[in-house]
Protein backbone atom coordinates (compact mmCIF):
# COMPACT_ATOMS: atom_id res chain seq x y z
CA UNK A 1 46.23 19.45 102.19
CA UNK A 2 44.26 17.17 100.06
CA UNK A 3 40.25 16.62 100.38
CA UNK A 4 38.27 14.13 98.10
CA UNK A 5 34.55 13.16 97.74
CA UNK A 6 33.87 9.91 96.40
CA UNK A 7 29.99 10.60 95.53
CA UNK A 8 28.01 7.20 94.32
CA UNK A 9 25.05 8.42 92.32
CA UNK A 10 23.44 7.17 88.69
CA UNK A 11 23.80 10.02 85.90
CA UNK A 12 20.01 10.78 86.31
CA UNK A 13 20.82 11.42 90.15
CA UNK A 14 24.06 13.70 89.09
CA UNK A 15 22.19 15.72 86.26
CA UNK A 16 19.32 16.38 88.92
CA UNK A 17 21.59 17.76 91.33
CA UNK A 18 23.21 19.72 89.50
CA UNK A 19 19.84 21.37 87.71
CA UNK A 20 20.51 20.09 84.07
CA UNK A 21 17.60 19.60 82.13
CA UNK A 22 16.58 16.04 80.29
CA UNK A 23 17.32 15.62 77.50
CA UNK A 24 16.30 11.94 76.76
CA UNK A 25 12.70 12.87 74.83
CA UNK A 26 15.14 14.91 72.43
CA UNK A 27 17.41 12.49 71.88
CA UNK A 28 15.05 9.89 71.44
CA UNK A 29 13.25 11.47 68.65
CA UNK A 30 16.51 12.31 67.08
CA UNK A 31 17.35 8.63 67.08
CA UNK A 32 13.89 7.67 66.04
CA UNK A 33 14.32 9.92 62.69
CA UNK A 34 18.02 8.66 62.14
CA UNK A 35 16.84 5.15 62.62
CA UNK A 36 13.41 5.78 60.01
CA UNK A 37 16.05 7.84 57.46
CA UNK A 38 18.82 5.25 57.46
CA UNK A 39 15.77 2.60 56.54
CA UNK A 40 14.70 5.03 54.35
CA UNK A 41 17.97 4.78 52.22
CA UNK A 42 18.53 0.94 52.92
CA UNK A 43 15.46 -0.21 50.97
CA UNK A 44 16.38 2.60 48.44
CA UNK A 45 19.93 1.07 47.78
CA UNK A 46 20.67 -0.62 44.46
CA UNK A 47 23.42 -2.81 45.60
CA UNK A 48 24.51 -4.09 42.62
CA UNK A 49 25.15 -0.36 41.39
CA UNK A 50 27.14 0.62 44.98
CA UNK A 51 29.51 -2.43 44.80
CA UNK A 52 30.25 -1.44 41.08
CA UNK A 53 31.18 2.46 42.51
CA UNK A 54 33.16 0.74 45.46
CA UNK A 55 35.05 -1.67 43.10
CA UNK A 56 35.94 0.74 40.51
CA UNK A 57 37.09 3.47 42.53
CA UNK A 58 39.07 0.93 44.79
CA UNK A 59 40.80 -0.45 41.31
CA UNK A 60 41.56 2.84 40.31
CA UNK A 61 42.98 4.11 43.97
CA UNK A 62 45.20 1.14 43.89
CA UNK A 63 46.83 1.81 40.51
CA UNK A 64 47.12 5.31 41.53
CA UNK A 65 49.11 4.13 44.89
CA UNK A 66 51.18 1.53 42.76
CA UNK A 67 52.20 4.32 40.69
CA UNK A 68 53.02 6.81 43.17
CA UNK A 69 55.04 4.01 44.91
CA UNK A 70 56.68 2.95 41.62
CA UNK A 71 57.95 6.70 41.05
CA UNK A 72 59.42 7.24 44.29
CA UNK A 73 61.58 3.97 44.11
CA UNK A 74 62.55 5.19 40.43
CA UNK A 75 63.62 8.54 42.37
CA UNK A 76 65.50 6.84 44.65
CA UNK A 77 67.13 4.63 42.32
CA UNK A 78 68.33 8.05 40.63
CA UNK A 79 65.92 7.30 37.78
CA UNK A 80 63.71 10.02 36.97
CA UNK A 81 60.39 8.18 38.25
C-alpha cells in the first residue's frame, strides 16, 4: 500500500512547522559584508595590472598545452617527443 501527502505551504510556512529557526537576519548580514568586501576590492583593483597577470599566464598555459600536445603526437609517431 502506497499513501502520499501533497502539502501546499511557502518555505516560511514549512520551516515553522517543523520548529526551524530563521535564519534570514544571519544571512542577510552575511550578504551585506560580502556585498561591502567585494566593493571593497573592486575600487581597489588596478585593472591594467590584472589583465597583464591574466594575459601572461594564459600565454604561457597555452605554450605549455601546445607542447604537451606536440610531445605526445611525437610519441605516437614513434619519435621520442
Amino acid at each position: 500500500m502506497k499513501i502520499s501527502f501533497d502539502i501546499d505551504c511557502t518555505p516560511e510556512e514549512a520551516r515553522r512547522f517543523f520548529g526551524l529557526p530563521d535564519v534570514s537576519p544571519v544571512n542577510d548580514a552575511f550578504v551585506k559584508e560580502l556585498t561591502k568586501q567585494a566593493g571593497e576590492m573592486a575600487q581597489e583593483m588596478d585593472a591594467g595590472k590584472l589583465m597583464e597577470q591574466w594575459m601572461s599566464a594564459g600565454v604561457q598555459g597555452f605554450g605549455d598545452i601546445q607542447k604537451a600536445f606536440m610531445e605526445q603526437f611525437a610519441k605516437a609517431q614513434g619519435g621520442k617527443g
